[in-house]
C-alpha atoms as a PDB file:
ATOM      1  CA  UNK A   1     -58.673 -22.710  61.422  1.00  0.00           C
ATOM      2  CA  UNK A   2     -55.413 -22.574  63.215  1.00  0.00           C
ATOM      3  CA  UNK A   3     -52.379 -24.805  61.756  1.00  0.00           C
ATOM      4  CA  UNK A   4     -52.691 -26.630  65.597  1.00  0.00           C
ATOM      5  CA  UNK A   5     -56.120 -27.826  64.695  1.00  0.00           C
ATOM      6  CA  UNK A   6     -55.576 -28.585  61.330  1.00  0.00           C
ATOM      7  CA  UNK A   7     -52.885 -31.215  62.882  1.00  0.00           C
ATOM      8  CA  UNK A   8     -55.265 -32.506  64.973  1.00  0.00           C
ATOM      9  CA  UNK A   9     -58.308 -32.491  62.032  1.00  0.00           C
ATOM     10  CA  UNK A  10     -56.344 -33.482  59.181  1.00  0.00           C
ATOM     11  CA  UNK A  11     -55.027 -37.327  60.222  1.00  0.00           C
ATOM     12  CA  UNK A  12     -58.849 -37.695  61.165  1.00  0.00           C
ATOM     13  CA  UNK A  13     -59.863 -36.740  57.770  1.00  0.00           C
ATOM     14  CA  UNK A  14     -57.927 -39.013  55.849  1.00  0.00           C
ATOM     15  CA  UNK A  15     -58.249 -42.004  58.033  1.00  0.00           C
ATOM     16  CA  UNK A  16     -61.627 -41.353  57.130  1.00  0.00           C
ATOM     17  CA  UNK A  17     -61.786 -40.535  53.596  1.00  0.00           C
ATOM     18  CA  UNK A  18     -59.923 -43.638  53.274  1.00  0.00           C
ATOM     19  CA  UNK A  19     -62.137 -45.891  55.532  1.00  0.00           C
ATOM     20  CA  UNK A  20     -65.324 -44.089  53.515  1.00  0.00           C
ATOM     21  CA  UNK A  21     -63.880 -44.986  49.970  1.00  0.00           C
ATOM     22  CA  UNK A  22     -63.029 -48.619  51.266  1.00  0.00           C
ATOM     23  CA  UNK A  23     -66.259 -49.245  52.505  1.00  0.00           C
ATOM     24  CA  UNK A  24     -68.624 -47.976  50.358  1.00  0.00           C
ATOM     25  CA  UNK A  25     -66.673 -47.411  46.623  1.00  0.00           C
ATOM     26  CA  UNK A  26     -64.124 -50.358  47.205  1.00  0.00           C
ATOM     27  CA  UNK A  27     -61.349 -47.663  45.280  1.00  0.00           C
ATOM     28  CA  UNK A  28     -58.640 -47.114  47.797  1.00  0.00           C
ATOM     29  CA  UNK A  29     -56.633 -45.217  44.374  1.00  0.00           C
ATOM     30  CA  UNK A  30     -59.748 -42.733  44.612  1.00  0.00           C
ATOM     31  CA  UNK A  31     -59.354 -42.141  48.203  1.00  0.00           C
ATOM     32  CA  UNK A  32     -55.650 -41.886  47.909  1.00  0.00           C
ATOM     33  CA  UNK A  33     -55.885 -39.051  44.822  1.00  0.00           C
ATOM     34  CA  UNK A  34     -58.650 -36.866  46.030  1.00  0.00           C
ATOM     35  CA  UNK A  35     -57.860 -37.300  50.107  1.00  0.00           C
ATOM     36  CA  UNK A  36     -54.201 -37.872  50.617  1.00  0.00           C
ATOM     37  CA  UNK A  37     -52.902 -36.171  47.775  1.00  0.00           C
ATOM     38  CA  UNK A  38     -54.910 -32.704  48.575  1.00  0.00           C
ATOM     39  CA  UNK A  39     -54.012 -33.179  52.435  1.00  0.00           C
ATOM     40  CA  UNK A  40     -50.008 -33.408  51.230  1.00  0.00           C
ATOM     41  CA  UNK A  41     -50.176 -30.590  48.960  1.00  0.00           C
ATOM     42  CA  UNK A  42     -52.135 -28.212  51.940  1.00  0.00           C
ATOM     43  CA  UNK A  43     -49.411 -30.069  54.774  1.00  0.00           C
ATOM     44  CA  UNK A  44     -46.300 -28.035  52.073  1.00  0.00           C
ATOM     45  CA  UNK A  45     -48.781 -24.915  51.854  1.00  0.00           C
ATOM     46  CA  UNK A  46     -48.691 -24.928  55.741  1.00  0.00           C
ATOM     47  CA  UNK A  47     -45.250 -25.867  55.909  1.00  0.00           C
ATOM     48  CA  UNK A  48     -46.336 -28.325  58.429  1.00  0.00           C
ATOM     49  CA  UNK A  49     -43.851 -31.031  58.347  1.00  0.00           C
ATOM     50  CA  UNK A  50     -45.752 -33.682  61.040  1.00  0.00           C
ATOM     51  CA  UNK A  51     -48.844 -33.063  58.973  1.00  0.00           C
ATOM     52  CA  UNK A  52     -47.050 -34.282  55.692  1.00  0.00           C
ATOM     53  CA  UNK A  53     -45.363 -36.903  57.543  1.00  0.00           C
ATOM     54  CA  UNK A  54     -49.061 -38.313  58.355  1.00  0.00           C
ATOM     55  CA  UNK A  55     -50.414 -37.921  55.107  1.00  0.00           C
ATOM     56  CA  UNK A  56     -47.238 -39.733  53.677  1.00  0.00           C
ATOM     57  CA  UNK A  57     -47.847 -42.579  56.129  1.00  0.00           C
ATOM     58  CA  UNK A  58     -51.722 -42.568  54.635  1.00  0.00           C
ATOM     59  CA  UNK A  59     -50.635 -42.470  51.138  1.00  0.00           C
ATOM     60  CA  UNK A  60     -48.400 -45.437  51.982  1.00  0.00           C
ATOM     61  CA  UNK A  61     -51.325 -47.616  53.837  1.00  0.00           C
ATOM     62  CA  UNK A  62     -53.429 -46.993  50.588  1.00  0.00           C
ATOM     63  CA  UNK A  63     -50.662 -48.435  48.262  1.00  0.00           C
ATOM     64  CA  UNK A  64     -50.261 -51.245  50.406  1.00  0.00           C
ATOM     65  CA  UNK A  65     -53.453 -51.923  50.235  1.00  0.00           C
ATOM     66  CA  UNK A  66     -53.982 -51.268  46.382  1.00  0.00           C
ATOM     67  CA  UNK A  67     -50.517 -53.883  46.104  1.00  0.00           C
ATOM     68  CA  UNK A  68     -48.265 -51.506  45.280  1.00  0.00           C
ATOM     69  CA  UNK A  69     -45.332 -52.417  47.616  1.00  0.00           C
ATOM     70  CA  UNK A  70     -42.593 -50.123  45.729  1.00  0.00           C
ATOM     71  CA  UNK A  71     -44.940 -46.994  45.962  1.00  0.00           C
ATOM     72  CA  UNK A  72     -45.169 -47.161  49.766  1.00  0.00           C
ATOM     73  CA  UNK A  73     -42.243 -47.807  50.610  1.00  0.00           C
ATOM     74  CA  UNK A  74     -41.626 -44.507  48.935  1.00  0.00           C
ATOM     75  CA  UNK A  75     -43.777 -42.706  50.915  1.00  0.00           C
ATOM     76  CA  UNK A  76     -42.871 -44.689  54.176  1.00  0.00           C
ATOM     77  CA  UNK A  77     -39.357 -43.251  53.824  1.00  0.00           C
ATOM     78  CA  UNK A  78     -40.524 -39.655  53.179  1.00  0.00           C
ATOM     79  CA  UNK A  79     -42.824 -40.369  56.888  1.00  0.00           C
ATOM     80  CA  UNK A  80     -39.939 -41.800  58.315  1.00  0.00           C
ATOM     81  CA  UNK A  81     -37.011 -39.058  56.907  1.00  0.00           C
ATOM     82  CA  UNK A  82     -39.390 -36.029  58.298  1.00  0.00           C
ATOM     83  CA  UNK A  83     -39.952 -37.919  61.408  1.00  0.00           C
ATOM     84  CA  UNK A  84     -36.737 -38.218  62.432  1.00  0.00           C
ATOM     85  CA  UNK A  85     -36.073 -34.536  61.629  1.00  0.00           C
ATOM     86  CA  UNK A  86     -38.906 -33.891  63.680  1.00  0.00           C
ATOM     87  CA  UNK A  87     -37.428 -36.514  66.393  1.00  0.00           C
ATOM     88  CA  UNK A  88     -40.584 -37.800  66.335  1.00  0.00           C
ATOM     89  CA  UNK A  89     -40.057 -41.248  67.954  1.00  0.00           C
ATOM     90  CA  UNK A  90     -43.284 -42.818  67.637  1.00  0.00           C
ATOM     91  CA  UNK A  91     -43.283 -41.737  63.901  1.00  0.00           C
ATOM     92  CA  UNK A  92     -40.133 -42.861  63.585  1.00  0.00           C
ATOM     93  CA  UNK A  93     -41.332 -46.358  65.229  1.00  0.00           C
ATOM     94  CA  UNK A  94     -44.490 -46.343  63.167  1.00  0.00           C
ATOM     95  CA  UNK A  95     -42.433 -45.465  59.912  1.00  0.00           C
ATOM     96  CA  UNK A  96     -39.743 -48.510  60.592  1.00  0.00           C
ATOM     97  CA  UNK A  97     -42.661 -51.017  61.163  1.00  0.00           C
ATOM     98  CA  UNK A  98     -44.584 -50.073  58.016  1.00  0.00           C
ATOM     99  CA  UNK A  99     -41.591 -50.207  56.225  1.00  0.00           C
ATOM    100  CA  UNK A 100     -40.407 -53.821  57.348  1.00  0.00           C
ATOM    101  CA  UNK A 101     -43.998 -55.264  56.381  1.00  0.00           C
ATOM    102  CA  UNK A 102     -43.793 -52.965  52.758  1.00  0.00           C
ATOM    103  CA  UNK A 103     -40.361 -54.483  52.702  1.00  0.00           C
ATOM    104  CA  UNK A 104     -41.375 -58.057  53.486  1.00  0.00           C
ATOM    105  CA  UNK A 105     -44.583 -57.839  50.922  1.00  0.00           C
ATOM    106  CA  UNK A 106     -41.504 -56.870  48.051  1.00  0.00           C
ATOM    107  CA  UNK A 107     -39.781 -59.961  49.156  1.00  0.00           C
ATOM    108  CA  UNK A 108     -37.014 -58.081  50.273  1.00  0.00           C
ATOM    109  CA  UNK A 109     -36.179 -60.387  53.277  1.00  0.00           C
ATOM    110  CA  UNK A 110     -32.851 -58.786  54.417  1.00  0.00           C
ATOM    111  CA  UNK A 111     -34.291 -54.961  54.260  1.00  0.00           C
ATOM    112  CA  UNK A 112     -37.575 -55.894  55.938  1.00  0.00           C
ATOM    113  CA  UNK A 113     -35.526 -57.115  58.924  1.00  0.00           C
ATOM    114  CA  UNK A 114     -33.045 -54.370  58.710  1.00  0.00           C
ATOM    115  CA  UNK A 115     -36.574 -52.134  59.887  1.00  0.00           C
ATOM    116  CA  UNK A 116     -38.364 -54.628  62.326  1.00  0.00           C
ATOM    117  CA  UNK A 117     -35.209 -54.240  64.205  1.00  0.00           C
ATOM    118  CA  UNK A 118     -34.823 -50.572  63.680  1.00  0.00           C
ATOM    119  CA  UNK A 119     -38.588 -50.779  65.145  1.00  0.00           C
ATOM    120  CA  UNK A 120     -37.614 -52.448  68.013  1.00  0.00           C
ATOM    121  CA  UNK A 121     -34.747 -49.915  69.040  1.00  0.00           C
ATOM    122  CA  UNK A 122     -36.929 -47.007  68.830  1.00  0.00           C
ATOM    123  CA  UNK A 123     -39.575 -49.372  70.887  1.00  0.00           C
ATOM    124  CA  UNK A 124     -37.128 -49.322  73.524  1.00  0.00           C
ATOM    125  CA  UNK A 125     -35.846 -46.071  73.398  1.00  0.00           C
ATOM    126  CA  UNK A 126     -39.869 -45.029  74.057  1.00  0.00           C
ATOM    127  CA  UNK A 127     -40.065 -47.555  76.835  1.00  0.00           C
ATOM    128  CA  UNK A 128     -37.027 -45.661  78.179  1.00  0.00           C
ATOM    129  CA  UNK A 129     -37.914 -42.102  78.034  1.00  0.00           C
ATOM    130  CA  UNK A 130     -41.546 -43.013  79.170  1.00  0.00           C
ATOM    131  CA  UNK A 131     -40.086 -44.938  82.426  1.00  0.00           C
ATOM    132  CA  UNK A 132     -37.772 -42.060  83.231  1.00  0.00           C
ATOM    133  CA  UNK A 133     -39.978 -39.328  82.834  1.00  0.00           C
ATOM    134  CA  UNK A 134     -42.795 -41.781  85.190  1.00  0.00           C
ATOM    135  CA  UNK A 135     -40.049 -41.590  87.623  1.00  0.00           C
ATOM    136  CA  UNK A 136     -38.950 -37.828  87.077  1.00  0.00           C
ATOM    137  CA  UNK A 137     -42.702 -37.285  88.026  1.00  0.00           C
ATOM    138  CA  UNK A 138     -42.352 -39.963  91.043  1.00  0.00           C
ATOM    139  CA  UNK A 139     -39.351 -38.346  92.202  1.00  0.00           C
ATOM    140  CA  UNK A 140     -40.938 -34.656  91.830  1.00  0.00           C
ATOM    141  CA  UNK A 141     -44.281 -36.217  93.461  1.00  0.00           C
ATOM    142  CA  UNK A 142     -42.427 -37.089  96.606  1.00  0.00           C
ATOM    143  CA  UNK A 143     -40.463 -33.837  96.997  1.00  0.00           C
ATOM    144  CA  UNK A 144     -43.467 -31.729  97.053  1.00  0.00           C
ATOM    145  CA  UNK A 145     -45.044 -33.826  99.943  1.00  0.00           C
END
């Protein structure tokens, strides 16, 4: 299996595992050890930085959901540090959100805003780089008529 396809496989497989273990076991701290865990360690083994950055996002949803505010935030900032070295906007937007509601469930008022609004600049910066390359393709469109 090609590292290309085990980025595409790999967020699928843990959104799973952790959707299975939900579901049927009700032990999110399973799903995190056995799924997350081994899909981090393999990410490092592939040196595959936007795959660790994913399963550092997952590992954060399943703290959050087992209550464990101070964990994920941990693992929020490792997702959002290796998206921005990736300049990885959407992680980067993803990452800042996560981190505002982590933030907010801690009761840390003043940090949780400090990342909703860090959210909302990369939001915009998106918006903007999606509207000019729209028009880039407009503009490119037209001259080949």
């Amino acid at each position: 299996m090609t590292n290309d396809m085990l980025h595409v496989l790999m967020p699928l497989q843990l959104n799973l595992a952790l959707r299975y273990y939900q579901m049927l076991n009700g032990d999110i701290q399973v799903a995190c050890d056995v799924c997350c865990r081994h899909t981090l360690q393999l990410s490092r083994q592939l040196a595959n930085r936007a795959l660790e950055a994913q399963a550092c996002y997952s590992i954060g949803n399943a703290y959050m959901l087992l209550g464990d505010c101070v964990q994920a935030i941990e693992y929020y900032m490792l997702h959002l540090r290796i998206a921005r070295e990736l300049s990885d906007v959407v992680g980067e937007s993803r990452a800042c959100w996560s981190l505002g509601n982590a933030h907010r469930a801690a009761g840390n008022s003043e940090q949780a805003l400090s990342y909703v609004l860090s959210h909302r600049d990369v939001c915009v910066q998106v918006l903007f780089l999606f509207y000019y390359s729209c028009s880039a393709a407009s503009i490119t469109a037209h001259a080949c008529l």
